[in-house]
Protein backbone atom coordinates (compact mmCIF):
# COMPACT_ATOMS: atom_id res chain seq x y z
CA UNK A 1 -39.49 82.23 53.02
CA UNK A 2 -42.58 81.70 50.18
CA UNK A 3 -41.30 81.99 46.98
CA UNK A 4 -44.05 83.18 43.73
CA UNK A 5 -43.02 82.58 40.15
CA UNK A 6 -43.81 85.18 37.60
CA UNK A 7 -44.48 82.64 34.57
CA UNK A 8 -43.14 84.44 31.12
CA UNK A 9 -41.28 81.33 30.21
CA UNK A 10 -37.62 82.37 29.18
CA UNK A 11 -38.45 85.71 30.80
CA UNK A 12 -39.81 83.93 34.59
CA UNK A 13 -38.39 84.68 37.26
CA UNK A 14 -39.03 84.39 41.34
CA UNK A 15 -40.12 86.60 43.82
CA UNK A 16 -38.94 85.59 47.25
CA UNK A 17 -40.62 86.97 49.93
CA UNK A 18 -39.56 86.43 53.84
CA UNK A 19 -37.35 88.24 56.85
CA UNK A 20 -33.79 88.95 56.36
CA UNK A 21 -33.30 88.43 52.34
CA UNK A 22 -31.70 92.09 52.00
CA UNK A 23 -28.80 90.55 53.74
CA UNK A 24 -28.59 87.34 51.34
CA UNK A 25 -29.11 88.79 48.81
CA UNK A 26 -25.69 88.01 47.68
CA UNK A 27 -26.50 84.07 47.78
CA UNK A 28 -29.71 85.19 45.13
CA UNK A 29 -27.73 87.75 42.70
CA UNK A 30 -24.54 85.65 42.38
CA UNK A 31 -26.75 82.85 39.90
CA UNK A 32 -27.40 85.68 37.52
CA UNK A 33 -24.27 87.24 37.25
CA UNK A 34 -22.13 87.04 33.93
CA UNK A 35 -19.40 88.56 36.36
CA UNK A 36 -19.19 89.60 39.47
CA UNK A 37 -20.40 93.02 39.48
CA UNK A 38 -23.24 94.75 39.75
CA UNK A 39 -24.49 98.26 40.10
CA UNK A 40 -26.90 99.36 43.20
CA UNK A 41 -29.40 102.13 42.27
CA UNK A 42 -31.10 103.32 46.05
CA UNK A 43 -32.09 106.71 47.73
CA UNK A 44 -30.78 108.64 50.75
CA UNK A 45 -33.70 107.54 53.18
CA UNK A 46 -33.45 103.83 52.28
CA UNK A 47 -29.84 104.08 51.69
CA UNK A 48 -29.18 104.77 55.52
CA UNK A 49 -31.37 101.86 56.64
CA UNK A 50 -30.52 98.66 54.06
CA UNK A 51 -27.21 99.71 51.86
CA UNK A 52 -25.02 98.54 54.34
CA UNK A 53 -26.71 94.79 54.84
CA UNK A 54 -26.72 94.89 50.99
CA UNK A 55 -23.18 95.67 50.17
CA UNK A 56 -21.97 93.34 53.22
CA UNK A 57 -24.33 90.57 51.59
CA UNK A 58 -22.04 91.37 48.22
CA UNK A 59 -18.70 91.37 49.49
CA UNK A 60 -19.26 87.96 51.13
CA UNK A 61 -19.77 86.54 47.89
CA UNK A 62 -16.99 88.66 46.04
CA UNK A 63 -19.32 90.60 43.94
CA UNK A 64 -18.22 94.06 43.32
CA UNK A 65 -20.71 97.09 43.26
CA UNK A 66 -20.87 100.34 42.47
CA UNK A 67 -23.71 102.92 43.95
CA UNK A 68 -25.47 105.87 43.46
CA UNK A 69 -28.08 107.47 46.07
CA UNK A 70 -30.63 109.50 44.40
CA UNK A 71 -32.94 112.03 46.58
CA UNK A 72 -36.35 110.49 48.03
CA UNK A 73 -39.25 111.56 47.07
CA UNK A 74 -41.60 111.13 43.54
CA UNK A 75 -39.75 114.37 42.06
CA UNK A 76 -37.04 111.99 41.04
CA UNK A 77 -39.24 110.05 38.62
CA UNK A 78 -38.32 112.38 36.56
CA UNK A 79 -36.51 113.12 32.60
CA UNK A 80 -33.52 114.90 34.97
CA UNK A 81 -32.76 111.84 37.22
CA UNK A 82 -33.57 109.67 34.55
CA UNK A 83 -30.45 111.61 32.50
CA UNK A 84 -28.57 110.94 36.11
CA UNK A 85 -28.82 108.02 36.34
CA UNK A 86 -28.45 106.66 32.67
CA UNK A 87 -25.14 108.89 32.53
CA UNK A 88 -24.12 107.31 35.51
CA UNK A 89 -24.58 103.96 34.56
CA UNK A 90 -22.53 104.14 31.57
CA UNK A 91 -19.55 106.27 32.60
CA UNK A 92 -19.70 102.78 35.80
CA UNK A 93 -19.03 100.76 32.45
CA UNK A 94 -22.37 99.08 32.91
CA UNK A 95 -22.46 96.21 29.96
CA UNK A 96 -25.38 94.66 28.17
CA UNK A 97 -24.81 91.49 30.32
CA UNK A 98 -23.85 93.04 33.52
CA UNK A 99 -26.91 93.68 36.35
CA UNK A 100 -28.24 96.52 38.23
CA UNK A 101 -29.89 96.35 41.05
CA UNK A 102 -33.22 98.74 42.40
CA UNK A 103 -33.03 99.30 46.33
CA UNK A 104 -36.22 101.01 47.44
CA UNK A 105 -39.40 101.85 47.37
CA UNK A 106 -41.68 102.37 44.02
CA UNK A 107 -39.83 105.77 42.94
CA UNK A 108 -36.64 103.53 42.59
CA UNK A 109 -37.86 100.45 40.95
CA UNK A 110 -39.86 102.94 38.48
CA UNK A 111 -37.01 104.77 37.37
CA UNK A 112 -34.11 101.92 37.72
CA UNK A 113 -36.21 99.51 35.74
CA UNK A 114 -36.37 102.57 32.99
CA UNK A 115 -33.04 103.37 32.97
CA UNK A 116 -32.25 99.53 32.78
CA UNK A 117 -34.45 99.12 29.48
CA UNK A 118 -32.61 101.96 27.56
CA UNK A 119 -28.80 102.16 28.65
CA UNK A 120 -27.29 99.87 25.59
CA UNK A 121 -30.97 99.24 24.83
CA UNK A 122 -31.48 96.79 27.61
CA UNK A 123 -29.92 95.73 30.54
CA UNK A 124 -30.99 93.22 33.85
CA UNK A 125 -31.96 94.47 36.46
CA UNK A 126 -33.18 92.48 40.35
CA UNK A 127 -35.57 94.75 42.76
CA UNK A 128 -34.95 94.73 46.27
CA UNK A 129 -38.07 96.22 47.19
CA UNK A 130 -38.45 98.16 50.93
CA UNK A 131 -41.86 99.49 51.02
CA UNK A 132 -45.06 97.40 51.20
CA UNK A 133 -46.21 99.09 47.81
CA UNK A 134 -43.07 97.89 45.75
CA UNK A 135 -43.05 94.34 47.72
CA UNK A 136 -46.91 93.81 46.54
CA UNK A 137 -47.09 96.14 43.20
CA UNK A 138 -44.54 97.88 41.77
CA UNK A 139 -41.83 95.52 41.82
CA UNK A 140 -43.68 93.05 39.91
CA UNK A 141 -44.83 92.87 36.78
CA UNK A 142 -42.14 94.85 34.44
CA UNK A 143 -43.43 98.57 34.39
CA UNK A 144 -41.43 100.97 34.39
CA UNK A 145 -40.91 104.40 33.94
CA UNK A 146 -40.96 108.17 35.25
CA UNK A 147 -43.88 111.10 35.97
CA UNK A 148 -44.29 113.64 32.97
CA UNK A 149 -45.81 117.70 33.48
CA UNK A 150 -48.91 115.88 31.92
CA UNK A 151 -49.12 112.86 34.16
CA UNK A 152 -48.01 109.93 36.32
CA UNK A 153 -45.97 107.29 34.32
CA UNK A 154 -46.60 108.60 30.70
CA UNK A 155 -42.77 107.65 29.59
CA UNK A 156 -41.24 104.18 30.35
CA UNK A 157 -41.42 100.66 28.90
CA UNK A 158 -42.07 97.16 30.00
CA UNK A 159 -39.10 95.77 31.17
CA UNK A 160 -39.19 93.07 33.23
CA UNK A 161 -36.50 91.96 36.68
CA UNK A 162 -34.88 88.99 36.73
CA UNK A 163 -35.07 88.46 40.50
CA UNK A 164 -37.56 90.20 43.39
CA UNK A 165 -36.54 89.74 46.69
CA UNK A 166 -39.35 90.83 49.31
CA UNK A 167 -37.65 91.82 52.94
CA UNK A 168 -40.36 91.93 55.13
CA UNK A 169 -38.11 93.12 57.55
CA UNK A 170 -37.64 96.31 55.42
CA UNK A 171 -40.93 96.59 56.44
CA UNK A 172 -40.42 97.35 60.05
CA UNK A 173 -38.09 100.77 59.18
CA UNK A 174 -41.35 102.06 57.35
CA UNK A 175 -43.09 105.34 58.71
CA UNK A 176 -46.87 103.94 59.49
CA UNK A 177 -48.07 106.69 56.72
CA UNK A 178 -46.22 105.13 54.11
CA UNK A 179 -46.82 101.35 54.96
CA UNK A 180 -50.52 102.37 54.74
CA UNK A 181 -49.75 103.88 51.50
CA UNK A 182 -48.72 100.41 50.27
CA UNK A 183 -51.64 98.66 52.12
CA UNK A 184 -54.24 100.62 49.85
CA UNK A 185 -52.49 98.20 46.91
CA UNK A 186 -53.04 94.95 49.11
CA UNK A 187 -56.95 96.30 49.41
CA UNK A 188 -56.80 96.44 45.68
CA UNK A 189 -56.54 92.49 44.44
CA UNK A 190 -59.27 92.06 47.11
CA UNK A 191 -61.49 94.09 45.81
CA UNK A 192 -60.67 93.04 42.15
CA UNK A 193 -61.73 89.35 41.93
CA UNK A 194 -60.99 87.62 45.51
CA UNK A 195 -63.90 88.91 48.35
CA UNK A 196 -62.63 86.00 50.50
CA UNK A 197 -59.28 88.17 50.62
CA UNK A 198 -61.07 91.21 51.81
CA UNK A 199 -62.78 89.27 53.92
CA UNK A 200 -59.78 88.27 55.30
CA UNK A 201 -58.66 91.60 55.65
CA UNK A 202 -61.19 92.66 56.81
CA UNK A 203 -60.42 89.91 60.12
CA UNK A 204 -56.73 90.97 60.52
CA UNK A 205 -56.22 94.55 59.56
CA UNK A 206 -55.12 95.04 63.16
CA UNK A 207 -52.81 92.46 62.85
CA UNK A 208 -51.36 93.92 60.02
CA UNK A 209 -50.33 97.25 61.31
CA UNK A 210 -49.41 96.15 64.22
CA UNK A 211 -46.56 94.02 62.82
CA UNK A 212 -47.76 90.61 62.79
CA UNK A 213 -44.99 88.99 60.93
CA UNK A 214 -46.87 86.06 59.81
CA UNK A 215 -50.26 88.32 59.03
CA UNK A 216 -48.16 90.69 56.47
CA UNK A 217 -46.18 87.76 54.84
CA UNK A 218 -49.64 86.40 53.97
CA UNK A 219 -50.73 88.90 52.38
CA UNK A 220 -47.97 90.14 50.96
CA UNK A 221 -47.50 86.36 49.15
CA UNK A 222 -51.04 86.24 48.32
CA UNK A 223 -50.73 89.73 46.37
CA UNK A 224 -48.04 88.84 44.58
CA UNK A 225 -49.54 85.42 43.51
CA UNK A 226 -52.81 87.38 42.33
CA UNK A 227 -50.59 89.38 40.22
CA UNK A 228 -48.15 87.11 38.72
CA UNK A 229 -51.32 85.20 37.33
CA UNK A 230 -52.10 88.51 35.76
CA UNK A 231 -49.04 89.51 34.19
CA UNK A 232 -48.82 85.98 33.07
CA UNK A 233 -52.08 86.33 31.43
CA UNK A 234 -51.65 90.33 30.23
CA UNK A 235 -48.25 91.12 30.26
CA UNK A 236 -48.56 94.21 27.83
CA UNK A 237 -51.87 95.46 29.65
CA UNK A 238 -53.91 94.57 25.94
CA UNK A 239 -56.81 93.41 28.28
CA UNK A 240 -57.11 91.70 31.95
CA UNK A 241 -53.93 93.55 33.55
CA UNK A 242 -55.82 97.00 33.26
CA UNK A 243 -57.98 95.46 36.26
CA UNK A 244 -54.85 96.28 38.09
CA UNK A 245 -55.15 99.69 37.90
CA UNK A 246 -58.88 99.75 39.77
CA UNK A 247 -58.47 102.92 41.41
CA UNK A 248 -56.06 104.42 39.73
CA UNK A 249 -57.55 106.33 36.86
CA UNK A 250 -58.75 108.75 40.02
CA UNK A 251 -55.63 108.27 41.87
CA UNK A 252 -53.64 109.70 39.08
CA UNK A 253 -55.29 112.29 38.42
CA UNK A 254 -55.48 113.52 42.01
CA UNK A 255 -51.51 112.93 42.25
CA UNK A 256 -51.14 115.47 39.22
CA UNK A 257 -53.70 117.78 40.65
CA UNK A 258 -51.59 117.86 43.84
CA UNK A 259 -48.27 118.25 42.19
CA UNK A 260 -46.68 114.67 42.67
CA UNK A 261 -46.21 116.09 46.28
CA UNK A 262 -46.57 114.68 49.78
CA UNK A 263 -50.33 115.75 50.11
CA UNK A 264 -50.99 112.77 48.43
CA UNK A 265 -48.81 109.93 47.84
CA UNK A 266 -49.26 107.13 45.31
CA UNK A 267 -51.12 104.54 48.00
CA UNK A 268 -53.68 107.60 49.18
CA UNK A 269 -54.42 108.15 45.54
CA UNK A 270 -54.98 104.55 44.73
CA UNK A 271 -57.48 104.36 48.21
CA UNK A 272 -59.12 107.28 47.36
CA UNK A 273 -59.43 106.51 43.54
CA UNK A 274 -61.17 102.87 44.52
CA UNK A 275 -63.45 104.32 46.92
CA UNK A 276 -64.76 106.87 44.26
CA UNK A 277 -64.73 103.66 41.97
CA UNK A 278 -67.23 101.91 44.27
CA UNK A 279 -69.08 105.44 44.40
CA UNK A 280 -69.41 105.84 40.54
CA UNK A 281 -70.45 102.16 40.29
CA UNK A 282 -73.07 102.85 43.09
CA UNK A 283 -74.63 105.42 41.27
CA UNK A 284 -74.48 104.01 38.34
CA UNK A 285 -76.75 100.88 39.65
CA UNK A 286 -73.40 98.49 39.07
CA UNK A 287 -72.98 98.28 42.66
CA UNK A 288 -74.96 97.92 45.79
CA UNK A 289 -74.22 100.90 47.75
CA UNK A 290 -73.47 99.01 50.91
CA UNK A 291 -70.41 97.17 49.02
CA UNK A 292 -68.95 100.86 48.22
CA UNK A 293 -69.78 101.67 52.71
CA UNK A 294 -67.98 98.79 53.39
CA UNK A 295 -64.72 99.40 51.43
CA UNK A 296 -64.83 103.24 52.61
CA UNK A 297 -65.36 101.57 56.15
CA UNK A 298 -62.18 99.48 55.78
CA UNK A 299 -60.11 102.42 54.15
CA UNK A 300 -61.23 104.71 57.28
CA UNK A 301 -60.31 101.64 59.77
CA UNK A 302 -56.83 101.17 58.22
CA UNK A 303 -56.18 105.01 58.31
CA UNK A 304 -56.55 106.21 54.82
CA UNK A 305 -57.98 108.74 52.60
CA UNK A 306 -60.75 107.56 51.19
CA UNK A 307 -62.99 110.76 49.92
CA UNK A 308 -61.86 114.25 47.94
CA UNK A 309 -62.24 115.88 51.55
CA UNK A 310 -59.97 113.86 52.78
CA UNK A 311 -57.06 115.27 50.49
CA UNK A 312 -55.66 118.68 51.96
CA UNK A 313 -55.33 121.78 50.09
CA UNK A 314 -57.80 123.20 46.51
CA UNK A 315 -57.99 120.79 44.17
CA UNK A 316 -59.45 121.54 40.62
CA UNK A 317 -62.96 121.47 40.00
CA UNK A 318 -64.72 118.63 38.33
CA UNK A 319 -64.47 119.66 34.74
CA UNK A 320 -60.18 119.79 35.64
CA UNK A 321 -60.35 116.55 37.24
CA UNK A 322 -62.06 114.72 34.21
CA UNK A 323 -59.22 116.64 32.33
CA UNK A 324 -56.20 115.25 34.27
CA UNK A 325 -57.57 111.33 34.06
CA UNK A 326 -57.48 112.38 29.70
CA UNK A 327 -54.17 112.22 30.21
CA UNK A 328 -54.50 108.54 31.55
CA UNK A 329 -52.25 106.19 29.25
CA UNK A 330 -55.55 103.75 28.85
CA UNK A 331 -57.41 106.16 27.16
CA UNK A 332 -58.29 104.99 23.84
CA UNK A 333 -60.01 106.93 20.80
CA UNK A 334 -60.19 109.60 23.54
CA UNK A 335 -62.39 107.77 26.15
CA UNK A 336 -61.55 107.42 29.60
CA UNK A 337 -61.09 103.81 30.49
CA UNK A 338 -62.69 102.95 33.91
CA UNK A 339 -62.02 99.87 36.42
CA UNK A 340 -65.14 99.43 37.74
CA UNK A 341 -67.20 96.85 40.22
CA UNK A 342 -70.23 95.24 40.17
CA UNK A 343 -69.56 94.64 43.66
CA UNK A 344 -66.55 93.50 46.23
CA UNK A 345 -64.41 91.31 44.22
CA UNK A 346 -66.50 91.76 40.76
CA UNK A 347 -64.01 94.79 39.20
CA UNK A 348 -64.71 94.94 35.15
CA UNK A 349 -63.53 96.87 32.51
CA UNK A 350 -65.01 99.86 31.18
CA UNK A 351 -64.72 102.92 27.93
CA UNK A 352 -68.54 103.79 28.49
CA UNK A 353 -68.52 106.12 31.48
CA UNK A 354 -71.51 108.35 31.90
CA UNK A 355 -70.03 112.43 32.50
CA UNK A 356 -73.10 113.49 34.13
CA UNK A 357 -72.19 110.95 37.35
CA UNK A 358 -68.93 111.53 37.09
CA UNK A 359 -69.01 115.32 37.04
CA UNK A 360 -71.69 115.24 40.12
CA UNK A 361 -69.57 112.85 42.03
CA UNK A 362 -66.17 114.54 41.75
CA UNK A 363 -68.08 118.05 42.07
CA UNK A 364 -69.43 117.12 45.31
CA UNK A 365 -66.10 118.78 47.38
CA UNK A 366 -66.60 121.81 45.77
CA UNK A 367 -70.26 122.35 46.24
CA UNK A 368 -69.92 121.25 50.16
């Protein structure tokens, strides 16, 4: 087990990340307890695969628990499960001191952490996260919050867990489309500031997906160390944490453009949304063009999406697209705000985009 401190002094906390902590987790919780209770927020795919090992892990240590299994799926980020689950939580007698914990994937994280920051304005909460996504992104950092008709993750707050504990064995229960999904977000902190860790990627992509235990603890630990030193530095996302979101400006907006729905999940977005990054920064003169071949290379190798063609189904046209990412929560006296690279590992901030590229570049689907 590697364990990666999140420093926000009084407000630190670990993230442990190795095989078989789901079924410890008991020996991790029972420090932060006031008493021993907690409440388990999950859903009904991971609920089937890791509430047992969970709840077994409890009893051992005489920690009661109470549980509620929401549906799967990014339609429960949402103001009606968000009502669900806050309800739920107080008619379980859940106190200001008490803990809840978030088993699964991004979807649950998001919305637990939310719910955790408003019932008796503010309660603990511990992910347990079970996708590679959550384990490397989600999980960390204190966002939280739920999709809106006008976008992805417009309500929520910063609220941030007092434990993460990073199964990789959760791993191995993943479908392959959905621990790609979550790979997209390991591509990411190479691509922001550490070309050595795309380089290594680069080397042992094979060894990733094919289950290389020691492969995807690596970079698993080394993604959660790059972030930790940004929250550390950022934690509000006032400056250097927006580099986080390289990618995602796009991604979003092609997530609302496809209805939050399984055309494109979250970790498609995001690999799509960087490879149009590197694109826009190409054309722009920011980038040399054979950085922005070599991440659409990788994306193609690993088995992603990594071009609007890729994405099934219409999307809107340019001028619609450029209207979804205005709904972006970084826009700021109504200007986009763009992660962009100078370069593999060089990603900058930017509020000065140029409409003209980006019109032509996201138009490009439509005209072929």
């Amino acid at each position: 087990m590697r364990t990666v401190r999140v420093e926000l002094g009084e407000r630190g906390y670990d993230i442990h990340v190795g095989p078989g902590l789901i079924a410890q987790a008991g020996k991790y919780l029972e420090p932060l307890l006031r008493r021993a209770r907690v409440a388990i927020v999950t859903d009904e795919t991971v609920a089937r695969h890791h509430l047992p090992a969970l709840t077994a892990s409890l009893d051992e240590h005489g920690i009661a628990h109470d549980e509620i299994v929401l549906p799967a799926g990014e339609s429960t980020k949402s103001f009606a499960q968000l009502e669900k689950l806050t309800e739920w939580l107080l008619e379980t007698g859940v106190e200001r001191g008490d803990l809840v914990i978030a088993l699964g994937g991004g979807v649950i994280g998001d919305l637990t952490g939310f719910a955790a920051s408003i019932v008796r304005r503010g309660v603990d909460f511990a992910q347990i996260p079970t996708t590679l996504l959550s384990q490397v992104d989600s999980s960390v950092g204190g966002k939280t919050g739920i999709n809106t008709r006008q976008g992805k993750n417009l309500a929520g707050a910063f609220h941030q867990p007092r434990l993460v504990l990073a199964d990789t064995d959760a791993l191995k229960t993943l479908p392959m489309r959905d621990f790609l999904a979550g790979y997209a977000e390991v591509v990411k902190y190479g691509l922001i500031d550490d070309r050595d860790f795309f380089d290594w990627l680069e080397t042992n992509l094979d060894a990733i997906k094919a289950g290389d235990d020691a492969a995807r603890s690596y970079a698993i630990v080394k993604s959660c160390e790059a972030k930790a030193a940004i929250v550390a530095a950022d934690e509000r996302e006032s400056n250097v944490r927006a580099l986080l979101n390289l990618g995602h400006t796009f991604g979003h907006a092609l997530e609302a453009a496809t209805g939050f729905s399984s055309k494109l999940v979250h970790g498609e977005g995001v690999a799509v949304g960087m490879a149009l990054a590197f694109d826009y920064s190409a054309r722009l003169g920011l980038c040399p063009s054979q950085d922005a071949v070599r991440v659409h290379r990788h994306l193609e190798r690993a088995g992603l999406p990594c071009s609007l063609a890729d994405i099934p189904g219409p999307l809107p046209d340019a001028e619609g697209l450029i209207a979804l990412m205005g709904q972006d929560k970084k826009v700021v006296d109504g200007k986009l705000t763009f992660i962009l690279v100078r370069g593999i590992g060089e990603a900058f901030i930017t509020r000065d985009a140029d409409r003209g590229t980006l019109k032509a570049l996201l138009g490009e689907r439509e005209a072929a």
